[in-house]
C-alpha atoms as a PDB file:
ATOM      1  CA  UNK A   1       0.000   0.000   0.000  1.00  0.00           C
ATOM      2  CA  UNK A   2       1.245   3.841  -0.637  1.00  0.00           C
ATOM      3  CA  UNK A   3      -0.168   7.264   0.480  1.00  0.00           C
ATOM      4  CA  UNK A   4      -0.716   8.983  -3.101  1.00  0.00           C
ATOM      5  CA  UNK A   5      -1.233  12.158  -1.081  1.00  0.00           C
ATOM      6  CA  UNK A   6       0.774  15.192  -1.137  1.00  0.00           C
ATOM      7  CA  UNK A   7       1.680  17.046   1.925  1.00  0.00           C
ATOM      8  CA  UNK A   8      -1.153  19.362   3.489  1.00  0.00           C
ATOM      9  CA  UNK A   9      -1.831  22.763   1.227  1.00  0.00           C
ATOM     10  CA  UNK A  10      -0.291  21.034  -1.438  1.00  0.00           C
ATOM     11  CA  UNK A  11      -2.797  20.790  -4.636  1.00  0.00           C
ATOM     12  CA  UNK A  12      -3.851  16.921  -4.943  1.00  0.00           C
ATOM     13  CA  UNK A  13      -4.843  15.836  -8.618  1.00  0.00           C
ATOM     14  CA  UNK A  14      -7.585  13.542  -9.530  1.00  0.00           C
ATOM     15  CA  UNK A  15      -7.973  11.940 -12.329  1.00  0.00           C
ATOM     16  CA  UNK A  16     -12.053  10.254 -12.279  1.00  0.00           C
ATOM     17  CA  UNK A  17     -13.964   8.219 -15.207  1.00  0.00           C
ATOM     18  CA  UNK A  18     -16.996   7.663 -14.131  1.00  0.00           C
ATOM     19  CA  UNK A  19     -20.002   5.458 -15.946  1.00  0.00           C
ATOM     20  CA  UNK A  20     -23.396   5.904 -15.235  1.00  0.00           C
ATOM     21  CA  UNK A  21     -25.940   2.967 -13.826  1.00  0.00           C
ATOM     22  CA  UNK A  22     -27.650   2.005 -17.040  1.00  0.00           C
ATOM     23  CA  UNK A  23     -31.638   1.281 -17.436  1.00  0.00           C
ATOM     24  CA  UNK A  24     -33.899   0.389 -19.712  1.00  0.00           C
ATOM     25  CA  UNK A  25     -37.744   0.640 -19.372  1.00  0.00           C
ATOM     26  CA  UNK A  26     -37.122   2.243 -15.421  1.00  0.00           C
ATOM     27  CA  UNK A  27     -35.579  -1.018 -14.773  1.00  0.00           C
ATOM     28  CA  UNK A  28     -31.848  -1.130 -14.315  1.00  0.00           C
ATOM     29  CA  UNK A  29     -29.377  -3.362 -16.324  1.00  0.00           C
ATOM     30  CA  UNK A  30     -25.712  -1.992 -15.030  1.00  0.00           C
ATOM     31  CA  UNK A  31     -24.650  -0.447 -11.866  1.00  0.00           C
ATOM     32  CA  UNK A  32     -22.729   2.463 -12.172  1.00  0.00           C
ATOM     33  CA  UNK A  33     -18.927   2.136 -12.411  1.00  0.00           C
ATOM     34  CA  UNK A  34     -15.969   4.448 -11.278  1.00  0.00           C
ATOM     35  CA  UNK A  35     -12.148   4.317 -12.486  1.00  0.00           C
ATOM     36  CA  UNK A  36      -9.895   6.899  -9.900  1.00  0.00           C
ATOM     37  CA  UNK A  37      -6.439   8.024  -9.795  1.00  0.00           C
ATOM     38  CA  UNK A  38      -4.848  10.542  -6.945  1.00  0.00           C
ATOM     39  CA  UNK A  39      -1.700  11.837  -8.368  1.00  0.00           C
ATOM     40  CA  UNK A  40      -1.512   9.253 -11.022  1.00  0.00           C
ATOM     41  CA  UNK A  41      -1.878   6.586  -8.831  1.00  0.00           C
ATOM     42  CA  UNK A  42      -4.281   4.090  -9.451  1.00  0.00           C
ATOM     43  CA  UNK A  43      -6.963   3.898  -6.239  1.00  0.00           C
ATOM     44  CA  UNK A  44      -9.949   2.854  -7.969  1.00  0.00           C
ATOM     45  CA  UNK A  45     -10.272   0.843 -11.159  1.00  0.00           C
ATOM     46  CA  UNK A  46     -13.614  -0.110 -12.304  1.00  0.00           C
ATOM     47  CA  UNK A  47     -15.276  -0.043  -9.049  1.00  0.00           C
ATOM     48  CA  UNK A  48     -18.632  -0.901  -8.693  1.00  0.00           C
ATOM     49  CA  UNK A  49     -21.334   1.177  -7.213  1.00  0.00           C
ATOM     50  CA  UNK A  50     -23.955  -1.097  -6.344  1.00  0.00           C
ATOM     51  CA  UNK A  51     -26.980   1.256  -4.904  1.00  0.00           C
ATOM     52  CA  UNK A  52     -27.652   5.283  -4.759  1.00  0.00           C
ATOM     53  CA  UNK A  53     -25.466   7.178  -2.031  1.00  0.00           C
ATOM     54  CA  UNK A  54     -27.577   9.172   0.621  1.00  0.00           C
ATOM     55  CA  UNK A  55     -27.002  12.793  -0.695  1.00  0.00           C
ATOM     56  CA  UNK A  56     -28.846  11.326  -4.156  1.00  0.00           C
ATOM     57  CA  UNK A  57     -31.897  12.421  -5.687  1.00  0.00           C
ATOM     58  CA  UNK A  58     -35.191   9.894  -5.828  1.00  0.00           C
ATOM     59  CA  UNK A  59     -34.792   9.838  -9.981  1.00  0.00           C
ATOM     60  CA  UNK A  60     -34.307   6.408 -10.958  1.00  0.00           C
ATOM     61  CA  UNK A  61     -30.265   5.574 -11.151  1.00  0.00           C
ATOM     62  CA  UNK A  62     -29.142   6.331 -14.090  1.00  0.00           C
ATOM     63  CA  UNK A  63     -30.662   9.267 -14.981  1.00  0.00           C
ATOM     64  CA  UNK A  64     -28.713  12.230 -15.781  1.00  0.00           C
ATOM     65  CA  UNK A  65     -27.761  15.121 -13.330  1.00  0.00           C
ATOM     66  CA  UNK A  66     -25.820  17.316 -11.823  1.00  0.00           C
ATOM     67  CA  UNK A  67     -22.130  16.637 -10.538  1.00  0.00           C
ATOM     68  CA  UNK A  68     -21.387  17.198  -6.510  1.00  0.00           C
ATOM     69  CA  UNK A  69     -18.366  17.774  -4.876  1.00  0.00           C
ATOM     70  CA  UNK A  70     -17.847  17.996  -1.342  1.00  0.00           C
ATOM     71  CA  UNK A  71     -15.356  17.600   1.611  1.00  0.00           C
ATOM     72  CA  UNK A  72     -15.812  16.411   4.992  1.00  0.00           C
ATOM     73  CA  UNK A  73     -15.130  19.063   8.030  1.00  0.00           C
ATOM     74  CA  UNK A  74     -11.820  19.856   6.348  1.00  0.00           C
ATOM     75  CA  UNK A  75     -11.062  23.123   4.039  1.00  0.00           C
ATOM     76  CA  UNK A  76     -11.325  22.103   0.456  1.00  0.00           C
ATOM     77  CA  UNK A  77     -10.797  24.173  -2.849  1.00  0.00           C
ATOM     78  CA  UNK A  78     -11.084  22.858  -6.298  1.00  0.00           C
ATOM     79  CA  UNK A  79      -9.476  24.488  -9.468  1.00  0.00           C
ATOM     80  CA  UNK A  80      -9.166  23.466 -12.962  1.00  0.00           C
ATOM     81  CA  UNK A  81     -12.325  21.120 -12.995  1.00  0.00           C
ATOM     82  CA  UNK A  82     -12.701  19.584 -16.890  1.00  0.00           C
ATOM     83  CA  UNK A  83     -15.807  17.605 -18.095  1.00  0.00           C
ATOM     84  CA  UNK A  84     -15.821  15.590 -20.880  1.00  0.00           C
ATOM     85  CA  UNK A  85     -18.265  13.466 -22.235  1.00  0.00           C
ATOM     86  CA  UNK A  86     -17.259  10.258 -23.345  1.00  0.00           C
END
């Protein structure tokens, strides 16, 4: 195991593919999927995302919406945020 974090107040970089939970006919066919690297280093590949997380919205999984970012009781800043569609 290795800490792919930089030291405190140092800008991190990550690095997320992310695939949407497929459905067809409001059922669903494929949970949603998410590939991660922190400073180029591999922390996620492929992982599975089985169910909704609590901060989602009742739309069926799947369907598209917004992006959310948050930290956890710690100072956080983001810069230099790209989108792409795939």
């Amino acid at each position: 195991m290795v800490n792919a974090c930089f030291p405190p107040l140092s800008w991190q970089t990550y690095d997320i593919d992310f695939v949407n939970a497929r459905n067809s006919s409001g059922e669903k066919i494929s949970n949603a999927r998410i590939t991660a690297k922190l400073n180029g280093i591999l922390i996620h590949d492929g992982f599975e995302i089985p169910t909704k997380t609590g901060g989602s919205r009742p739309d069926p999984e799947g369907t598209p919406g917004k992006i959310k970012l948050q930290g956890h009781n710690n100072p956080l800043q983001f810069k230099n945020i790209w989108i792409v569609k795939k």
